[in-house]
Protein backbone atom coordinates (compact mmCIF):
# COMPACT_ATOMS: atom_id res chain seq x y z
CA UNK A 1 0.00 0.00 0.00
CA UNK A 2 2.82 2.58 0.89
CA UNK A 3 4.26 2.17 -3.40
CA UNK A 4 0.58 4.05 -3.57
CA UNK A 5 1.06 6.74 -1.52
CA UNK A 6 3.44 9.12 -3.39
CA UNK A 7 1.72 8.97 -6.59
CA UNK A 8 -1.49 9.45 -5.02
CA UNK A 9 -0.15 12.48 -3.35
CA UNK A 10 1.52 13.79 -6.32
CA UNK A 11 -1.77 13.21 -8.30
CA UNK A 12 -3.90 15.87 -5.23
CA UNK A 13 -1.11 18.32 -5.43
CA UNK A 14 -1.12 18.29 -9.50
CA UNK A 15 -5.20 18.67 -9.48
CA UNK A 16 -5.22 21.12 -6.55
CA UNK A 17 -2.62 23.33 -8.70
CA UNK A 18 -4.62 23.27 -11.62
CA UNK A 19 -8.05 23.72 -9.73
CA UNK A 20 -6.30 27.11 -8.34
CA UNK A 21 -4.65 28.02 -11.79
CA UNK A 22 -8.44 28.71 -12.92
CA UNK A 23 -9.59 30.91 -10.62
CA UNK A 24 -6.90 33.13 -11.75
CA UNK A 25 -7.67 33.69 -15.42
CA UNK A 26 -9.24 36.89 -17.03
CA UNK A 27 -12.84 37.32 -16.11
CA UNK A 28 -13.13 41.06 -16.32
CA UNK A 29 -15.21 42.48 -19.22
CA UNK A 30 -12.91 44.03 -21.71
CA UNK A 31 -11.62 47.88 -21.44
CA UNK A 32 -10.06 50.60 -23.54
CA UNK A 33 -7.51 53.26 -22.50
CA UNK A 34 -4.69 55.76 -24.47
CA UNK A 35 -1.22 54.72 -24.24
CA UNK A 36 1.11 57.96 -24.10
CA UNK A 37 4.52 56.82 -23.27
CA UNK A 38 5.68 59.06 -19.97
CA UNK A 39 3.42 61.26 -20.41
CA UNK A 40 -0.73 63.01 -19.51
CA UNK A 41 0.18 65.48 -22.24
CA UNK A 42 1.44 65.25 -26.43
CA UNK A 43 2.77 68.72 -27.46
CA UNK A 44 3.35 69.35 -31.30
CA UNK A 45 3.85 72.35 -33.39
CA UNK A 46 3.24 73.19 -36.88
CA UNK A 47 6.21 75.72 -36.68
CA UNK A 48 8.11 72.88 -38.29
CA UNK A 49 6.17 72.11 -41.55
CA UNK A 50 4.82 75.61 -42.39
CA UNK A 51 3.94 74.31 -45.87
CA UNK A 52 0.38 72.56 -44.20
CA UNK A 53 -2.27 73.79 -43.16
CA UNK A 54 -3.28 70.69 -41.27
CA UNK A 55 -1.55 67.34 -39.97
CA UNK A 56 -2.24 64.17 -38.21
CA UNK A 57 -1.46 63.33 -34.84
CA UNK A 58 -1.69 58.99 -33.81
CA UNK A 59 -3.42 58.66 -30.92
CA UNK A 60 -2.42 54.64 -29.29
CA UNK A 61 -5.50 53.12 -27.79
CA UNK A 62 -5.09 49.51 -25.70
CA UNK A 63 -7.45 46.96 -24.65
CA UNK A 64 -7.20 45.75 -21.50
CA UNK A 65 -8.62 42.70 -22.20
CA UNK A 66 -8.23 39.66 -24.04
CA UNK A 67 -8.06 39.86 -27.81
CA UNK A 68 -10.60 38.53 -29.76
CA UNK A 69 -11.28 37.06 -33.49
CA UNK A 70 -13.61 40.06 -34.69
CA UNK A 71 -13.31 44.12 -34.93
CA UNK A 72 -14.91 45.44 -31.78
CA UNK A 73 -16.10 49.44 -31.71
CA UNK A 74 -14.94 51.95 -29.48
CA UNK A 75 -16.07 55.83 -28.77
CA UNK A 76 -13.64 58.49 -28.43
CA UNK A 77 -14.67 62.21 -27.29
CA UNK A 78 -13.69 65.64 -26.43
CA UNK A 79 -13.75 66.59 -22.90
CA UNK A 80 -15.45 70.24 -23.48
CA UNK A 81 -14.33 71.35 -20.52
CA UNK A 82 -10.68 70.57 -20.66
CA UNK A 83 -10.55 71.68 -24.01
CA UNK A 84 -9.69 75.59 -25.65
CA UNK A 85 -9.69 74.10 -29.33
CA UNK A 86 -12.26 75.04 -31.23
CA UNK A 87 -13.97 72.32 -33.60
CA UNK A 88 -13.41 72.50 -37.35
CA UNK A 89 -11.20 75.76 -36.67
CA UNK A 90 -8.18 73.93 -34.96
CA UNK A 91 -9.22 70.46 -35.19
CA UNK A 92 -11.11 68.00 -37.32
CA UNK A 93 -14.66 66.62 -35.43
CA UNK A 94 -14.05 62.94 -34.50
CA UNK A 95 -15.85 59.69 -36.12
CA UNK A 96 -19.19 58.39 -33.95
CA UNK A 97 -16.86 55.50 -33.27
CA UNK A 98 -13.46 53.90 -34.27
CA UNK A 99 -12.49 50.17 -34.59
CA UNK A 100 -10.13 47.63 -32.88
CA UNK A 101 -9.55 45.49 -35.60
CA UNK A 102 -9.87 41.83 -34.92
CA UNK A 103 -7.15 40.25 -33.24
CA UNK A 104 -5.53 43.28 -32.06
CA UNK A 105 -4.14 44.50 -28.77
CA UNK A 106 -3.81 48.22 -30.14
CA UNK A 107 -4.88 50.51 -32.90
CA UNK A 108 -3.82 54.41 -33.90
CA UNK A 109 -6.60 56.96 -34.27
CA UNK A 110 -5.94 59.62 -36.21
CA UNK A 111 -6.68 62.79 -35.16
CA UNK A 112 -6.70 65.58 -37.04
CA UNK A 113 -5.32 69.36 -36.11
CA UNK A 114 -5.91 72.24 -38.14
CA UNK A 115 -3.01 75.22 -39.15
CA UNK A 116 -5.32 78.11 -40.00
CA UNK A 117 -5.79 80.22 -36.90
CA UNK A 118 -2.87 82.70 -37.25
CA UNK A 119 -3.26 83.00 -33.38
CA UNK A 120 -1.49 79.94 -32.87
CA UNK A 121 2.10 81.80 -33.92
CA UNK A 122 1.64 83.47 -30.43
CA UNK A 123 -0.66 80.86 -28.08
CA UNK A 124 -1.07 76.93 -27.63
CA UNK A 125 -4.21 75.67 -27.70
CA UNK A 126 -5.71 72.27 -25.97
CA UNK A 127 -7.63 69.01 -27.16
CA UNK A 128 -8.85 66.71 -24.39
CA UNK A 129 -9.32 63.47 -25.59
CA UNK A 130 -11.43 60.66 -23.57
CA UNK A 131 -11.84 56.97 -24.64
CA UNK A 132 -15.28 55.23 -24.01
CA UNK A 133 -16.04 51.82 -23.98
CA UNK A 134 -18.64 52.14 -27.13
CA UNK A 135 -20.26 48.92 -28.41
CA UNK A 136 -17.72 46.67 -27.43
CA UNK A 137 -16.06 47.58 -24.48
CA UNK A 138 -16.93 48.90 -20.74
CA UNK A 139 -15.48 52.63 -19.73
CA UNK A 140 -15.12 50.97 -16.09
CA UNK A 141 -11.20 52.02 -16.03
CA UNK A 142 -9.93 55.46 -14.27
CA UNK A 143 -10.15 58.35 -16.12
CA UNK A 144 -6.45 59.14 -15.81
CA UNK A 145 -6.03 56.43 -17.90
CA UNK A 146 -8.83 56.99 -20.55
CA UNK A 147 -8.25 61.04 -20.81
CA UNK A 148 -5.34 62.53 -22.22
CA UNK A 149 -4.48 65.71 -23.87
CA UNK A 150 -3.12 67.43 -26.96
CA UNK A 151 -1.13 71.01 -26.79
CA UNK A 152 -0.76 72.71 -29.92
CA UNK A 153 0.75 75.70 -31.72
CA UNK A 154 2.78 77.49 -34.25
CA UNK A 155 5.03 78.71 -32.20
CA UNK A 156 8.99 78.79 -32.55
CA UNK A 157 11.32 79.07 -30.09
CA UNK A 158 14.63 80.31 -30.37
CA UNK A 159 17.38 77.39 -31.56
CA UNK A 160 20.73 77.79 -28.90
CA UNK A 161 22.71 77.77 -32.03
CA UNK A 162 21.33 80.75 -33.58
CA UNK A 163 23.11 83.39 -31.43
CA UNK A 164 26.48 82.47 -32.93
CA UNK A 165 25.25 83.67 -36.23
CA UNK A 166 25.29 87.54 -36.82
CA UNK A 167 24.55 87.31 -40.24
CA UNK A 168 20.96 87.23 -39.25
CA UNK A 169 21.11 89.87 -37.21
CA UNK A 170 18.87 88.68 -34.05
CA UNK A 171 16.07 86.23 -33.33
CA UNK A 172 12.63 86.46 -34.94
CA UNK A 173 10.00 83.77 -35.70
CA UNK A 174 9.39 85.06 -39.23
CA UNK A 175 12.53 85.13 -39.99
CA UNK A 176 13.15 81.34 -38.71
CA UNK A 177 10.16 80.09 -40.77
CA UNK A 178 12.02 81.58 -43.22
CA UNK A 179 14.89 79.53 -42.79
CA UNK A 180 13.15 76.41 -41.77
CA UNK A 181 11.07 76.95 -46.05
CA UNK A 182 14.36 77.93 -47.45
CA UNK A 183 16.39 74.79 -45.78
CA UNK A 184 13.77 72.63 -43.91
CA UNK A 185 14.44 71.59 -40.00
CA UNK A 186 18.55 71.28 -40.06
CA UNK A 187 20.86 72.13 -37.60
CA UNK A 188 23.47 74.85 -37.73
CA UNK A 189 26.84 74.72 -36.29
CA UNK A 190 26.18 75.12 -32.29
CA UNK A 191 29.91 77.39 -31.23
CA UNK A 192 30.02 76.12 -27.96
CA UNK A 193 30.49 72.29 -28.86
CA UNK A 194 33.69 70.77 -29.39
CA UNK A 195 34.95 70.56 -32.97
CA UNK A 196 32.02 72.64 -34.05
CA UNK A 197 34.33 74.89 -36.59
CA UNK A 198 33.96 71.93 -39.03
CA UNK A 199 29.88 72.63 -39.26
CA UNK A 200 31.07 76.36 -40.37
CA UNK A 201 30.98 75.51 -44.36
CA UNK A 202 28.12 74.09 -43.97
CA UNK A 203 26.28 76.60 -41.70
CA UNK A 204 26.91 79.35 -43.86
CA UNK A 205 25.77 77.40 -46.92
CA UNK A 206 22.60 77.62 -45.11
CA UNK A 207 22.80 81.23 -44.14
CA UNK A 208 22.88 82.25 -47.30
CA UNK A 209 20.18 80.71 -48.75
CA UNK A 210 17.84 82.48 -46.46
CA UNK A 211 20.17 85.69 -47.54
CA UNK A 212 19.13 85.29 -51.12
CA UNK A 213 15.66 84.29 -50.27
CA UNK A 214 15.09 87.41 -48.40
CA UNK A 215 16.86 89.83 -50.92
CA UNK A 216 15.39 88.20 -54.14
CA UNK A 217 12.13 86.34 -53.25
CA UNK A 218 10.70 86.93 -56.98
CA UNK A 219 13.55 84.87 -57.93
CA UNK A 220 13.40 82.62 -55.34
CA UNK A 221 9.89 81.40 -56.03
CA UNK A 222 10.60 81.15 -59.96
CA UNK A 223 13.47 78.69 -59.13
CA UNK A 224 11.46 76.68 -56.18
CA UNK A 225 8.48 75.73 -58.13
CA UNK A 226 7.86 72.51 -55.97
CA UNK A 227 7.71 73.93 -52.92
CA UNK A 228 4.39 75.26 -53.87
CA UNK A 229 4.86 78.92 -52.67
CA UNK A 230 3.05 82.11 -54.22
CA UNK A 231 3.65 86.00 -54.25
CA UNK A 232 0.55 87.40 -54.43
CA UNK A 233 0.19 91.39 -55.20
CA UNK A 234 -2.20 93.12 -52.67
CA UNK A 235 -5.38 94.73 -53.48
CA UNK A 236 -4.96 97.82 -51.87
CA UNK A 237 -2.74 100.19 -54.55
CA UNK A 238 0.04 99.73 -51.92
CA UNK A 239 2.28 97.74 -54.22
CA UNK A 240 2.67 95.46 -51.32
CA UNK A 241 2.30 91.30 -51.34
CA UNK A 242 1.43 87.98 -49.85
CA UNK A 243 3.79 85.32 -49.40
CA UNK A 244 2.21 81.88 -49.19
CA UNK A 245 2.05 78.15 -49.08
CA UNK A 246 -0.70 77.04 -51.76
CA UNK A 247 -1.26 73.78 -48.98
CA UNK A 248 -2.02 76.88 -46.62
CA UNK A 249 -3.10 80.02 -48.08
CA UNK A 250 -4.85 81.58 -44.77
CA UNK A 251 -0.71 81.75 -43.58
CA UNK A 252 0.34 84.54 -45.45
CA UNK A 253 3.96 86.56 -45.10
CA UNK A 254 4.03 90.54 -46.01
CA UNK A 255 6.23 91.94 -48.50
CA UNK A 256 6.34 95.40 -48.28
CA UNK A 257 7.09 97.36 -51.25
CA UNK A 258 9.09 101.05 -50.81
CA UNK A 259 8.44 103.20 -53.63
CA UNK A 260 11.26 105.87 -53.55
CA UNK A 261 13.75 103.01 -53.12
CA UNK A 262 12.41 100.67 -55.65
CA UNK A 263 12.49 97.89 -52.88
CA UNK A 264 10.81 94.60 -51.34
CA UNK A 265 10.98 93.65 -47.61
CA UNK A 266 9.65 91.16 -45.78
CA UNK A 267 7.81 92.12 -42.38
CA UNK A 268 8.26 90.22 -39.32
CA UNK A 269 5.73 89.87 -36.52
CA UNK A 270 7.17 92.82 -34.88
CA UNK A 271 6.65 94.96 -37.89
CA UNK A 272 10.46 95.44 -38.69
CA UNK A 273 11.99 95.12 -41.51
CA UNK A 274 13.78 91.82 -42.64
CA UNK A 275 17.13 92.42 -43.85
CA UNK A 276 20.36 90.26 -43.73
């Protein structure tokens, strides 16, 4: 009888462990939530691509849950209250519901800001984004984890390498647009690093494209045909036009005209002259 005794014990424990691996399975009903690495807040700025008027931002959103063989719908909404973006002026409205495609732990949503409030060179504006459970899915989880927001703008900041560069005599956002249409979002020599002198070809390569720009932007325009910029005379008799962005017409740059010395300047937001 004893031979018996082991394997019989063996044969409890082995059942008992299995009765207790059950109870521990997934029996909560399926949630959603946004996934924003770090982070209660996305910031982005148009101040980068100033040849849109409007871009998409991916917004993650998880199950917490078990995946399943079928696409399951989920609600997402604005949280009025949390929000200073204005629908259809600095944002696109969002779908009565988006889908988590079958099989899937995760899907993107796009969402979709807008470029045309010329405010936005000066102020960020919010979107307040909250994930509902919808059709397929319970909003039972906290709302710190199903709420997150978007800050926007068109705002530029200063780069730290631009004070080593007199040739553009000071800081202004116009002016860094400038350079960011005339050479896209590169990075100029930075004086204070080591071994920085051998960026100092390069950097002035740059320089004076936005030199040339600003001195002959007729010229400019004729030989940048697919960059999809315009110079559009004014209708007021002052001689004066509109530099644009066909993507974004409603973002337009003043070039003054001065009659007694046959000239074109560009503005910048301050109202002075752009000259290099």
């Amino acid at each position: 009888m004893k031979k018996y005794i082991i394997p019989i014990i063996v044969a409890i424990t082995v059942f008992v462990g299995c009765k207790k691996a059950t109870e521990f399975t997934y029996e909560s009903e399926d949630n959603v939530y946004l996934d924003y690495p770090n982070s209660d807040t996305l910031t982005y700025s148009f101040s980068y691509k100033p040849s849109i008027d409007k871009d998409t931002v991916w917004i993650p959103v998880k199950i917490s849950g078990n995946r399943v063989a079928k696409d399951r719908k989920f609600v997402m909404t604005v949280v009025d209250n949390l929000t200073s973006a204005v629908r259809d002026f600095h944002y696109e409205k969002l779908k009565d519901f988006y889908v988590m495609p079958k099989d899937s732990g995760v899907v993107k949503v796009p969402i979709i800001l807008k470029n045309i409030d010329a405010g936005l060179v000066n102020n960020s504006v919010s979107l307040t984004l909250r994930v509902l459970g919808g059709e397929d899915f319970k909003g039972d989880l906290p709302a710190s984890k199903r709420t997150k927001s978007i800050v926007f703008s068109n705002r530029l900041e200063e780069p730290s390498w631009w004070k080593y560069w007199g040739q553009f005599r000071g800081y202004g956002r116009v002016k860094h647009e400038f350079f960011l249409i005339v050479n896209g979002n590169v990075q100029l020599a930075d004086m204070s690093k080591p071994n920085a002198f051998y960026d100092i070809p390069r950097t002035l390569y740059y320089i004076e494209n936005v030199r040339l720009f600003v001195t002959y932007p007729f010229d400019w325009v004729k030989q940048n045909p697919t960059k999809g910029y315009e110079l559009k005379l004014r209708t007021d008799g002052t001689g004066d036009y509109d530099f644009y962005n066909i993507n974004a017409p409603a973002k337009k740059f003043h070039l003054k005209f001065f009659a007694q010395a046959n000239e074109y300047v560009f503005i910048d937001e301050k109202g002075n002259q752009i000259k290099m």
